[in-house]
C-alpha atoms as a PDB file:
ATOM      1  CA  UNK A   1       7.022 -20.739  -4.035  1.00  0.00           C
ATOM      2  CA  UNK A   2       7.101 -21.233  -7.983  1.00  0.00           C
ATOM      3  CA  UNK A   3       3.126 -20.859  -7.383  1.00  0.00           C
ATOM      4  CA  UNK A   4       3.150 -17.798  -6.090  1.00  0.00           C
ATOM      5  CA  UNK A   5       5.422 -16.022  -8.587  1.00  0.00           C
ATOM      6  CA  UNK A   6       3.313 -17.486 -11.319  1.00  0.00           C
ATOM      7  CA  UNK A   7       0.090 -16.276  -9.273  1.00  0.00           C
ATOM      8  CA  UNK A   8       1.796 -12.497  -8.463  1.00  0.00           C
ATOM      9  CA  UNK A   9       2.832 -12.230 -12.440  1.00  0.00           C
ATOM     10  CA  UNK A  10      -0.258 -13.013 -13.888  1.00  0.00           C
ATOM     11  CA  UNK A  11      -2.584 -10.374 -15.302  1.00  0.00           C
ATOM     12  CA  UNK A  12      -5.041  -9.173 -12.447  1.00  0.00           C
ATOM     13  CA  UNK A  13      -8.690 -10.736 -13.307  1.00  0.00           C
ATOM     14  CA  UNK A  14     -11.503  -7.714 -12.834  1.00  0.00           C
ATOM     15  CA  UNK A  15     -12.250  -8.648  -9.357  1.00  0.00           C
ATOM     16  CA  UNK A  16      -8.119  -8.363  -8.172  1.00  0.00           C
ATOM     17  CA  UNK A  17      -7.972  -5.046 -10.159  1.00  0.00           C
ATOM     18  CA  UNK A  18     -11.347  -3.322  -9.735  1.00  0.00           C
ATOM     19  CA  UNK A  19     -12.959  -4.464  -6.658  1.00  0.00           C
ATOM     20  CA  UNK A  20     -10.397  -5.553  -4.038  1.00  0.00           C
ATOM     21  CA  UNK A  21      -8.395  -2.285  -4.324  1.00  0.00           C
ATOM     22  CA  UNK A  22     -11.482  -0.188  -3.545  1.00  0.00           C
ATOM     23  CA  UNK A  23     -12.952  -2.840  -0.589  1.00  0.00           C
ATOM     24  CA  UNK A  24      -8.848  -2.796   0.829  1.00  0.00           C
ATOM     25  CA  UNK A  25      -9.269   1.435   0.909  1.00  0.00           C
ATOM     26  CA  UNK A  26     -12.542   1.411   2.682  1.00  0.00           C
ATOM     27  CA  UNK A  27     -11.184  -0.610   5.132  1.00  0.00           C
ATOM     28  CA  UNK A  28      -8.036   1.036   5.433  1.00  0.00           C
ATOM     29  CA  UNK A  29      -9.878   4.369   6.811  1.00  0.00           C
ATOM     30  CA  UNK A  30     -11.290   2.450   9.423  1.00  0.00           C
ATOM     31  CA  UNK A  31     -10.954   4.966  12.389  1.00  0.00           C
ATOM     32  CA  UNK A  32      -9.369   2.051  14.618  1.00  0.00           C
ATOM     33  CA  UNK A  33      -6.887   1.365  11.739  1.00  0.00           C
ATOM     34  CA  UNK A  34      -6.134   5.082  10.632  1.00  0.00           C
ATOM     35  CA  UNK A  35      -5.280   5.607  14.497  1.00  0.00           C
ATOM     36  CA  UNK A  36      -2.495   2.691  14.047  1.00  0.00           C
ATOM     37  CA  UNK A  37      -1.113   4.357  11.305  1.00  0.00           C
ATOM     38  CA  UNK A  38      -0.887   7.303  12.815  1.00  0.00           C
ATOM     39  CA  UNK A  39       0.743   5.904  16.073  1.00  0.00           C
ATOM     40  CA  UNK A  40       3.442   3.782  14.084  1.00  0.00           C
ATOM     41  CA  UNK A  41       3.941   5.560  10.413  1.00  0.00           C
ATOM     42  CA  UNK A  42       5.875   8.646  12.037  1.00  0.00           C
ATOM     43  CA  UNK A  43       8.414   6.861  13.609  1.00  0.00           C
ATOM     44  CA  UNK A  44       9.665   5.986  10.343  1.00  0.00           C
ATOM     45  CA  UNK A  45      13.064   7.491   9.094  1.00  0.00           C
ATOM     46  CA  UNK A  46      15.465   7.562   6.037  1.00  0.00           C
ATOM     47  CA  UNK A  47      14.157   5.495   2.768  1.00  0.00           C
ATOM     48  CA  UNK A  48      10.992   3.662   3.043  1.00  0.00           C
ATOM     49  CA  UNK A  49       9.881   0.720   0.617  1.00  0.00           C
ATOM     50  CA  UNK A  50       6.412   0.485   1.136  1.00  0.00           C
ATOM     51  CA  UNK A  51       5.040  -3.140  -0.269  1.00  0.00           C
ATOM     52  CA  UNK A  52       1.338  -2.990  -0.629  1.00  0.00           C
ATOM     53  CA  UNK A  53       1.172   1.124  -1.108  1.00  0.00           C
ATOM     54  CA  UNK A  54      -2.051   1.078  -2.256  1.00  0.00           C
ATOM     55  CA  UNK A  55      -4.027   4.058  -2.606  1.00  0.00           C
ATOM     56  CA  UNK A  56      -1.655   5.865  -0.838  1.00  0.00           C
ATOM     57  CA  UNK A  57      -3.630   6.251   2.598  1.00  0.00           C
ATOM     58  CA  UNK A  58       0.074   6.038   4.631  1.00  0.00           C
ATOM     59  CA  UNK A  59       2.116   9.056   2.377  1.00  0.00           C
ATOM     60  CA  UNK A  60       0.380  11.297   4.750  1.00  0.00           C
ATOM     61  CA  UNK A  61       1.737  10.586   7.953  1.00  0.00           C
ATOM     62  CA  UNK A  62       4.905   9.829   7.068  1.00  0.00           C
ATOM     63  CA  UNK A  63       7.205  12.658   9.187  1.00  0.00           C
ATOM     64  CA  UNK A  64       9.967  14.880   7.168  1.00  0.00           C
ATOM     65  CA  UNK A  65      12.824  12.625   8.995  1.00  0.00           C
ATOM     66  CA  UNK A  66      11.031   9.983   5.766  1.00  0.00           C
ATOM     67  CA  UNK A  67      13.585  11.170   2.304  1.00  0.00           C
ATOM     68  CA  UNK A  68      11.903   8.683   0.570  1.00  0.00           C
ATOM     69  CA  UNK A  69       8.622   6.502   0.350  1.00  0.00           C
ATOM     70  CA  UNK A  70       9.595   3.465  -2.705  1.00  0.00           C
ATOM     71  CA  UNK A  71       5.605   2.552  -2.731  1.00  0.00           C
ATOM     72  CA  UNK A  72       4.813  -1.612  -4.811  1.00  0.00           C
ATOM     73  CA  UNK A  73       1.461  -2.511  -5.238  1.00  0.00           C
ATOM     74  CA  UNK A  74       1.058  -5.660  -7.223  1.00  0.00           C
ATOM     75  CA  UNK A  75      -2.551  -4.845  -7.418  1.00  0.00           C
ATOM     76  CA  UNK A  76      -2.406  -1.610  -8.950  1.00  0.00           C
ATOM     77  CA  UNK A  77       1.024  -1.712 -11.234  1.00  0.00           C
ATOM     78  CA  UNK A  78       0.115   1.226 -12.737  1.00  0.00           C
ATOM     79  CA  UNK A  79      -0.189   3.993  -9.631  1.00  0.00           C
ATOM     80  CA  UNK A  80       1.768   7.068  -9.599  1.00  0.00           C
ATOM     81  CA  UNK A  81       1.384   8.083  -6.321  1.00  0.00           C
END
């Protein structure tokens, strides 16, 4: 466990912060996938903590009955979305 935390706090290399985000998106909008998250993401309701948020590809289907989306990436620490 002390491995990981030192792994997860370390400063992403350019592969972890360039390349891996971008490669994780592409195959994110996978039709197969996007059809899962379409299927599952709406029955979410109240507050939402979102670990691994991404680029974002899930705020869209989440359904008013949602107040709010807390979105980590540990990839991208600096995301606003």
């Amino acid at each position: 466990m002390l491995l990981l935390r030192n792994v997860a706090l370390s400063k992403p290399r350019f592969y972890a912060k360039h390349v891996l985000p971008r490669f994780i998106d592409l195959a994110m909008r996978n039709k197969d996938i996007t059809r899962l998250r379409a299927e599952w993401i709406p029955r979410a309701r109240g507050d939402v903590l979102e670990v691994g948020v991404g680029s974002g590809l899930n705020l869209a289907f989440y359904p008013p009955a949602v107040r709010s989306v807390y979105g980590v990436d540990l990839l991208q620490p600096n995301s606003n979305k």
